[in-house]
PDB file of N, CA and C in Angstrom:
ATOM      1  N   UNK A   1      37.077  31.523 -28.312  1.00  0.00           N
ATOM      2  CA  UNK A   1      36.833  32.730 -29.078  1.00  0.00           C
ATOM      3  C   UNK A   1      37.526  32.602 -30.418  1.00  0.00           C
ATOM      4  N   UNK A   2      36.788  33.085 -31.392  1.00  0.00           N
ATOM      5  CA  UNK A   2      37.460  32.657 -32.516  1.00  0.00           C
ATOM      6  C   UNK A   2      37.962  34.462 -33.230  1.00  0.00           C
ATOM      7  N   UNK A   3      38.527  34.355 -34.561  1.00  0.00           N
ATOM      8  CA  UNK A   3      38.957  35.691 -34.685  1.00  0.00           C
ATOM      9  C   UNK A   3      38.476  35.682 -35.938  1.00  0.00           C
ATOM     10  N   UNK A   4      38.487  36.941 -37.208  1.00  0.00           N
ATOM     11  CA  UNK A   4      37.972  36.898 -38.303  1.00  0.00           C
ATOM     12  C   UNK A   4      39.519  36.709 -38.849  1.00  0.00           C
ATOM     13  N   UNK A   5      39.650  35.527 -40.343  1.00  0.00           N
ATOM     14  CA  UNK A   5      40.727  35.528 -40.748  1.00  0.00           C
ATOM     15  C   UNK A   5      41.742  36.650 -41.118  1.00  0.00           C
ATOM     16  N   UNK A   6      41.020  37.654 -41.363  1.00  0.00           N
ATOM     17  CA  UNK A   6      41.875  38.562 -41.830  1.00  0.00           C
ATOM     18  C   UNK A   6      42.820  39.118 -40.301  1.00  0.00           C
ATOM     19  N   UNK A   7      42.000  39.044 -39.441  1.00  0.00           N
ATOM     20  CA  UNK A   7      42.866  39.483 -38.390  1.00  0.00           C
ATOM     21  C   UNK A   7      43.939  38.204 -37.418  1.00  0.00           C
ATOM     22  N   UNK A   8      44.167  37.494 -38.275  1.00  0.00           N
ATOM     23  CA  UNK A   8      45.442  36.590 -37.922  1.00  0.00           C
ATOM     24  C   UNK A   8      46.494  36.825 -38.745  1.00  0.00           C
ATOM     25  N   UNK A   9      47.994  37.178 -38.076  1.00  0.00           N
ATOM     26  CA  UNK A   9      48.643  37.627 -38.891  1.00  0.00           C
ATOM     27  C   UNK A   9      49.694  36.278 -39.215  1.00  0.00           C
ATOM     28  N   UNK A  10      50.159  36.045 -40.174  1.00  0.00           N
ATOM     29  CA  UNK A  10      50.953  35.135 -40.435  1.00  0.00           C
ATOM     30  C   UNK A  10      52.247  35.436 -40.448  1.00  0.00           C
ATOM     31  N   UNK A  11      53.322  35.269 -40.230  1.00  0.00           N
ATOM     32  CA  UNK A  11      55.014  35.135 -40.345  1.00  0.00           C
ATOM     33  C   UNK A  11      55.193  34.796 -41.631  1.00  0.00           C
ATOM     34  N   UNK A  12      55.983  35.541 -42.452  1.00  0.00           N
ATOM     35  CA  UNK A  12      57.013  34.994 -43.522  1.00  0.00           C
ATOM     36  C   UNK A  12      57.646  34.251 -42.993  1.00  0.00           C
ATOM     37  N   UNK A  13      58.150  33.294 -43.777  1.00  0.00           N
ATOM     38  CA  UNK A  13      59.466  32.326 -43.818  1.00  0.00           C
ATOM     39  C   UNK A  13      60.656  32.971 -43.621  1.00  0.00           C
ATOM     40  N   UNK A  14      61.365  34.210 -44.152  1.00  0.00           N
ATOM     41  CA  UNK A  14      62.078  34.959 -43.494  1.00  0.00           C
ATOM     42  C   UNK A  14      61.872  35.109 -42.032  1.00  0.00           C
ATOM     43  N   UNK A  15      60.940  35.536 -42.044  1.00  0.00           N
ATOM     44  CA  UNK A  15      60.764  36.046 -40.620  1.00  0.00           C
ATOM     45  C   UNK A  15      61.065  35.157 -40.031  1.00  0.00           C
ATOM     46  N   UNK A  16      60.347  33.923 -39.945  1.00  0.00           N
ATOM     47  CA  UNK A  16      60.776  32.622 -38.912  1.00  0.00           C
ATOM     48  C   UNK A  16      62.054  31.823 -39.114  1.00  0.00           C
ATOM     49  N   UNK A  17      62.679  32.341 -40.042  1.00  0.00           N
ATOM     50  CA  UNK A  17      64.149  32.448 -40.148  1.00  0.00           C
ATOM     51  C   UNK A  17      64.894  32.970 -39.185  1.00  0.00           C
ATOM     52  N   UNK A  18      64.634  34.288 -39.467  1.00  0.00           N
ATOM     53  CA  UNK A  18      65.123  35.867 -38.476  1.00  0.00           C
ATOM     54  C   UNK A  18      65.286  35.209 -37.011  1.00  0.00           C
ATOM     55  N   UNK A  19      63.823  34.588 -36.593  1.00  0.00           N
ATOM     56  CA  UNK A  19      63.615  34.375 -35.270  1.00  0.00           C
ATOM     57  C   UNK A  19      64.193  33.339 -34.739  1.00  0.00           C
ATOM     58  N   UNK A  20      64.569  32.066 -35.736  1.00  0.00           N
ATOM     59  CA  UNK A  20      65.347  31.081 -35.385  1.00  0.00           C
ATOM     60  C   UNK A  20      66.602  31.053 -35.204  1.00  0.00           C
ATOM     61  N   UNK A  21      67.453  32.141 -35.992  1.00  0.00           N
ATOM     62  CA  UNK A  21      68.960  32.778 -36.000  1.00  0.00           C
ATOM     63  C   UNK A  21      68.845  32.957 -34.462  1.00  0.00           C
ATOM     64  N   UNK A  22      68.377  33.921 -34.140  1.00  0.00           N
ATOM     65  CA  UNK A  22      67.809  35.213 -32.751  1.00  0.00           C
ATOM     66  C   UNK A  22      67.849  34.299 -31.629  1.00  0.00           C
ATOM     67  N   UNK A  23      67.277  33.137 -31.970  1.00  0.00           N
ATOM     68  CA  UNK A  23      66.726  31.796 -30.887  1.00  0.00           C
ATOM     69  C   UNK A  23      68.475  31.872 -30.496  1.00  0.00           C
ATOM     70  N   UNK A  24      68.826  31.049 -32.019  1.00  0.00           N
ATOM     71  CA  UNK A  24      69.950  30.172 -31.223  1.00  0.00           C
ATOM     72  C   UNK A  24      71.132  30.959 -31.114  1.00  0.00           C
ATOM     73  N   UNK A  25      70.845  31.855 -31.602  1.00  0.00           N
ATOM     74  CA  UNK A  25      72.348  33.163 -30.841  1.00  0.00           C
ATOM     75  C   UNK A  25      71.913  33.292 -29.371  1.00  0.00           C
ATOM     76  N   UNK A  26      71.261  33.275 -28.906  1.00  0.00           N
ATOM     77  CA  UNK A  26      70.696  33.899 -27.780  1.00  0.00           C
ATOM     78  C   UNK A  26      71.106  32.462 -26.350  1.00  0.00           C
ATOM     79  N   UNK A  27      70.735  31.554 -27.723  1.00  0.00           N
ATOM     80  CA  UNK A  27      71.529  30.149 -26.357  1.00  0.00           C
ATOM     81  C   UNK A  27      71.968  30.516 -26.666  1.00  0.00           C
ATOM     82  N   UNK A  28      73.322  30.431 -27.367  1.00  0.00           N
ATOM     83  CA  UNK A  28      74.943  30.196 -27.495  1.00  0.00           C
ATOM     84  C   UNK A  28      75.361  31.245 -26.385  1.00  0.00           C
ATOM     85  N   UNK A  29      74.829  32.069 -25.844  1.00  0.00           N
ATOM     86  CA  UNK A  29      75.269  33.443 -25.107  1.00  0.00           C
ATOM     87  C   UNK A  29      74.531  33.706 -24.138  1.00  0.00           C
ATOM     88  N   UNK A  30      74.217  32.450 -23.438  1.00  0.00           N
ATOM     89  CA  UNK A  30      73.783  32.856 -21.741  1.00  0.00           C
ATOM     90  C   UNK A  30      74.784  32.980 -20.301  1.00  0.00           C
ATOM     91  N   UNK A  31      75.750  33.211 -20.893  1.00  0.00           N
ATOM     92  CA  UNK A  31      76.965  33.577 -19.509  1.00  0.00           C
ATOM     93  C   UNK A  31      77.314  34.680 -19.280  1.00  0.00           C
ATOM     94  N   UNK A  32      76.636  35.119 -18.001  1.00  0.00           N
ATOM     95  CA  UNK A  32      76.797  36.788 -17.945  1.00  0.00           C
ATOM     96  C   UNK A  32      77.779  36.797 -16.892  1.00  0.00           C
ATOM     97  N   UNK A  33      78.860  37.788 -17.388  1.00  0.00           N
ATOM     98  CA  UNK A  33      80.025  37.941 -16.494  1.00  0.00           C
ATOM     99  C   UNK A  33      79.416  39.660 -15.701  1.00  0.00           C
ATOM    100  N   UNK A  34      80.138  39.800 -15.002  1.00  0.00           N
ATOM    101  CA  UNK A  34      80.329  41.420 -13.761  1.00  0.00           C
ATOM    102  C   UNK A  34      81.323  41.798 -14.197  1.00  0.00           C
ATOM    103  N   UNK A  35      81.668  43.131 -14.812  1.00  0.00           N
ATOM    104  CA  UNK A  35      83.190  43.591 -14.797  1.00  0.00           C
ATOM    105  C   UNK A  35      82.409  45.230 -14.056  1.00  0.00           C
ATOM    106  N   UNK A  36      84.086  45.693 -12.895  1.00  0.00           N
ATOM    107  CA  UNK A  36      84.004  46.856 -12.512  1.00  0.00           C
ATOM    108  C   UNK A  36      85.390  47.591 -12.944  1.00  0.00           C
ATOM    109  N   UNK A  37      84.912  48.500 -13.847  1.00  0.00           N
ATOM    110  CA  UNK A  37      85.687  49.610 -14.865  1.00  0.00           C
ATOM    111  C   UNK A  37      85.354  51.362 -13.910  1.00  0.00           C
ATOM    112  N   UNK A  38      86.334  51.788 -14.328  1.00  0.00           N
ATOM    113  CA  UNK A  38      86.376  53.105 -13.479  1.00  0.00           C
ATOM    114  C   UNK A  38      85.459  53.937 -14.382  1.00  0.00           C
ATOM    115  N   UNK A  39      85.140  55.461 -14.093  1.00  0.00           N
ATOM    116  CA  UNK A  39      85.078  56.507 -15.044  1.00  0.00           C
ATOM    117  C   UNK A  39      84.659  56.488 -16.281  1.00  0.00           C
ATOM    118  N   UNK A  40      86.246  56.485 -16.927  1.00  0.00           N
ATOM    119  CA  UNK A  40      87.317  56.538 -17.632  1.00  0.00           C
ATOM    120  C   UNK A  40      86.803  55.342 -18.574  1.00  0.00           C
ATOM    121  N   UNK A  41      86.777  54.228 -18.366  1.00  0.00           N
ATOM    122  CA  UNK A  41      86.977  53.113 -19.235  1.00  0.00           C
ATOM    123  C   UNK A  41      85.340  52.927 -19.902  1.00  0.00           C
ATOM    124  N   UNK A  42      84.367  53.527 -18.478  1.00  0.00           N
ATOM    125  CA  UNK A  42      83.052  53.409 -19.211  1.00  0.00           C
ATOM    126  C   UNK A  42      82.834  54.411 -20.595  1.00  0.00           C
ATOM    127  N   UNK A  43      83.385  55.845 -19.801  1.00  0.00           N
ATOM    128  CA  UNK A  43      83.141  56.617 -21.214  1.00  0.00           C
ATOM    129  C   UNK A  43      83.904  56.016 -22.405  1.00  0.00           C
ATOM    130  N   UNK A  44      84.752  55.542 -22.182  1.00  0.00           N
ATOM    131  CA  UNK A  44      85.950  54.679 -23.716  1.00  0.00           C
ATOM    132  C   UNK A  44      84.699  54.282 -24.049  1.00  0.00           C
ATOM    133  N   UNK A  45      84.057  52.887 -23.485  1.00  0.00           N
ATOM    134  CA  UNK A  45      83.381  51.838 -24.058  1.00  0.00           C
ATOM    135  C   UNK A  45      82.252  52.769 -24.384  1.00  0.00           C
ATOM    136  N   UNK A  46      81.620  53.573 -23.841  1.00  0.00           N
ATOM    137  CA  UNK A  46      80.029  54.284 -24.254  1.00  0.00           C
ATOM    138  C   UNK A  46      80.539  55.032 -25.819  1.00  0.00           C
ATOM    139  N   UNK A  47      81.692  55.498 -26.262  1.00  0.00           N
ATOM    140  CA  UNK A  47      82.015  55.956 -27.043  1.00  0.00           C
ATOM    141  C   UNK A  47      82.230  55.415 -28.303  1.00  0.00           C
ATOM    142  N   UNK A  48      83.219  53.691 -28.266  1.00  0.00           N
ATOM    143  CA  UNK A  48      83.284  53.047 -28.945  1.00  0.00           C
ATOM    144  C   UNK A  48      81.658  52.560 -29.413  1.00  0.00           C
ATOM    145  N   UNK A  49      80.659  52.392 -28.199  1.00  0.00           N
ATOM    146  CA  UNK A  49      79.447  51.608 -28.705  1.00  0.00           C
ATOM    147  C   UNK A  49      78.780  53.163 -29.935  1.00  0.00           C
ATOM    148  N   UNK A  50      79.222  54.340 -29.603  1.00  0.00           N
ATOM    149  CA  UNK A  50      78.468  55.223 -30.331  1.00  0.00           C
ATOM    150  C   UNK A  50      79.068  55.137 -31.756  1.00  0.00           C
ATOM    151  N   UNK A  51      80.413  55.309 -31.804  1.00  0.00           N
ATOM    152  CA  UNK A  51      81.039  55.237 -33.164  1.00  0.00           C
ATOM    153  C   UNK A  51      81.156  54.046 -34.182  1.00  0.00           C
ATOM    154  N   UNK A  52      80.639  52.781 -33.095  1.00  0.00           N
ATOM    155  CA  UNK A  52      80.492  51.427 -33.613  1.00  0.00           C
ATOM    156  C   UNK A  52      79.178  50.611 -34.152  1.00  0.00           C
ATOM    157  N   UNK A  53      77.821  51.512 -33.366  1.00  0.00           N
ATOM    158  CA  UNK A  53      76.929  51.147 -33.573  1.00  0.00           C
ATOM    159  C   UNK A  53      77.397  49.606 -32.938  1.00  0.00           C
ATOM    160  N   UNK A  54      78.259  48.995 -32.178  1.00  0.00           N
ATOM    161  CA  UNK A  54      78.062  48.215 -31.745  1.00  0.00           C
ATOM    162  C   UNK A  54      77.978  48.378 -29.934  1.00  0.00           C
ATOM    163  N   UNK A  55      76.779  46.968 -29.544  1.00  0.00           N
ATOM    164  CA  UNK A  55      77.004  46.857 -28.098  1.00  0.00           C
ATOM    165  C   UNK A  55      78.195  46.846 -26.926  1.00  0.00           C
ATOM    166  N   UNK A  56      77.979  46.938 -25.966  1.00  0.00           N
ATOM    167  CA  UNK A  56      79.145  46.718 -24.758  1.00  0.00           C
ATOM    168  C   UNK A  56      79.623  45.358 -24.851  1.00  0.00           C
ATOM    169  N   UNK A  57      78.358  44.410 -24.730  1.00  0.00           N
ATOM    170  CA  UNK A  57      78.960  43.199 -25.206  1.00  0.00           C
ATOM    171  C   UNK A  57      79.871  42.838 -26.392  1.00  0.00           C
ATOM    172  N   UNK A  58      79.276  42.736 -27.104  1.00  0.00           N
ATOM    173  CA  UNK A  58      79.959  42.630 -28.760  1.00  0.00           C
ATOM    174  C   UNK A  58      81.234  43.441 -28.179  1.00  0.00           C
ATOM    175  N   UNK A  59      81.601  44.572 -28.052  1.00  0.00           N
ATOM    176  CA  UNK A  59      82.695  44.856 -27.891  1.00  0.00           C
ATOM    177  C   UNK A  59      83.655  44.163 -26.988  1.00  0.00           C
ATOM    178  N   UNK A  60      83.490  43.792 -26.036  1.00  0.00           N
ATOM    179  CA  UNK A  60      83.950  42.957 -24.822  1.00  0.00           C
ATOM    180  C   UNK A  60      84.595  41.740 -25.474  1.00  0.00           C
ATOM    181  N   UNK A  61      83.728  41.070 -26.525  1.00  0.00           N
ATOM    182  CA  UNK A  61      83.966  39.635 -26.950  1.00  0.00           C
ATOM    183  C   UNK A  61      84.700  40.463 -28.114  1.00  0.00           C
ATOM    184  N   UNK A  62      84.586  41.403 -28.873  1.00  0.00           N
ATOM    185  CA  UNK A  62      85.835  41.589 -29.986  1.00  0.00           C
ATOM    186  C   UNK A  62      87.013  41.670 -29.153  1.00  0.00           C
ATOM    187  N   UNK A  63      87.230  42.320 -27.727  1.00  0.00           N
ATOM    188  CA  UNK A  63      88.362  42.460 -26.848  1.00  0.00           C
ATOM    189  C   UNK A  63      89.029  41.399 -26.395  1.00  0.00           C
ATOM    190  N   UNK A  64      88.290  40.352 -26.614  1.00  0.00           N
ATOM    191  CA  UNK A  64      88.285  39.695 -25.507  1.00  0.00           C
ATOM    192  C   UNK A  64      89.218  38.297 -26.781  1.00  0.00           C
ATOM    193  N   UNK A  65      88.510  38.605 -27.325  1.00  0.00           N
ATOM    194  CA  UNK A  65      88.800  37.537 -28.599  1.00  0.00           C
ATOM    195  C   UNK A  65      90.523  37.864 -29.094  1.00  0.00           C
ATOM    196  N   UNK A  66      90.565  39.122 -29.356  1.00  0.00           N
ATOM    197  CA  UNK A  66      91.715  40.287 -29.810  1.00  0.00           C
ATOM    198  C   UNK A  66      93.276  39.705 -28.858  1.00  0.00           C
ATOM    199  N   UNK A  67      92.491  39.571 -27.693  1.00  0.00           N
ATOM    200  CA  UNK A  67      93.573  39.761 -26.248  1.00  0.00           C
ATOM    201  C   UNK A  67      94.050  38.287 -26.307  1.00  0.00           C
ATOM    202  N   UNK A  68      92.805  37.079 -26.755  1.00  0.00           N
ATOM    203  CA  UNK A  68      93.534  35.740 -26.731  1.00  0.00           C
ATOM    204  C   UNK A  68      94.401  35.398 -27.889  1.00  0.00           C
ATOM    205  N   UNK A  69      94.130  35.864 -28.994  1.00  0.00           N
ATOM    206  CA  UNK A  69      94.988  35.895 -29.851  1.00  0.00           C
ATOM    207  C   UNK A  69      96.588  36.124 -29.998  1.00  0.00           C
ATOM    208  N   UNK A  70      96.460  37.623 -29.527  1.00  0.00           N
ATOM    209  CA  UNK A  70      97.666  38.023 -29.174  1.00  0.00           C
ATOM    210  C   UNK A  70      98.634  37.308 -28.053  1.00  0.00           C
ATOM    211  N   UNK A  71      97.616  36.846 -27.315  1.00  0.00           N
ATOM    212  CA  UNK A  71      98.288  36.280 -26.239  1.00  0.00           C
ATOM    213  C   UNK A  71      98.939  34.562 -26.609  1.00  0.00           C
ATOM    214  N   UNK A  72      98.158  34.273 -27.756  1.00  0.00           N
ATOM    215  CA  UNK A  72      98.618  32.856 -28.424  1.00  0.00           C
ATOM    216  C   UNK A  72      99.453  32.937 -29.229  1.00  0.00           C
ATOM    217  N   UNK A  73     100.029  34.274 -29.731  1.00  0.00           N
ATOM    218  CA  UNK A  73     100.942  34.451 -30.925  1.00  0.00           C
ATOM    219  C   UNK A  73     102.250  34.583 -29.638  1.00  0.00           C
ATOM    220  N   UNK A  74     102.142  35.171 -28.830  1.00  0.00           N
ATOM    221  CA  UNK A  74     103.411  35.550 -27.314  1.00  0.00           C
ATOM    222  C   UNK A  74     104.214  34.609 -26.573  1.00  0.00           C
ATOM    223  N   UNK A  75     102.566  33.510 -26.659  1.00  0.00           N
ATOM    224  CA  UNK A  75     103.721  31.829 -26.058  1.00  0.00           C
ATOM    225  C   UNK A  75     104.239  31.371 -27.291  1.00  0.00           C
ATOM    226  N   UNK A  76     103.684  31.304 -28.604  1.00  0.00           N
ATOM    227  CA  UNK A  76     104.147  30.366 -29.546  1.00  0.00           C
ATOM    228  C   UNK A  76     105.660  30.894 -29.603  1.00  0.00           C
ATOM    229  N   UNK A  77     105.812  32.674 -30.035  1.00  0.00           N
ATOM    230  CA  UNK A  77     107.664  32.714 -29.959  1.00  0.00           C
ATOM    231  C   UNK A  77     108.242  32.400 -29.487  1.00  0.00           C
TER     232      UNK A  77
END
């Protein structure tokens, strides 16, 4: 079946930019962990994602990132 040209849509170069970023973020981040949080800690995080416009994830890995840091500055003293 063939289509009339006008109805094939083409991708910008941006775009297939966009989608190649999207690709390889998306490998880099196939390890899904389980965490069980009470209540309490979900509303924290549902709150932070509202005032942050950022995800649960993203937040997790800013935490998570935050906590090794600190924790590398604690052995070095």
């Amino acid at each position: 079946m063939s289509y009339p040209r006008s109805a094939v849509t083409r991708e910008s170069k941006s775009s297939k930019k966009n989608l190649k970023k999207k690709k390889e973020k998306m490998d880099q981040l196939q390890n899904i962990i389980s965490l069980r949080i009470n209540d309490d800690e979900k509303r924290a995080l549902e709150k932070l994602t509202k005032s942050t416009s950022k995800s649960i994830s993203e937040i997790m890995r800013e935490a998570i990132a935050q906590w090794s840091s600190n924790r590398r500055k604690l052995c070095l003293d």
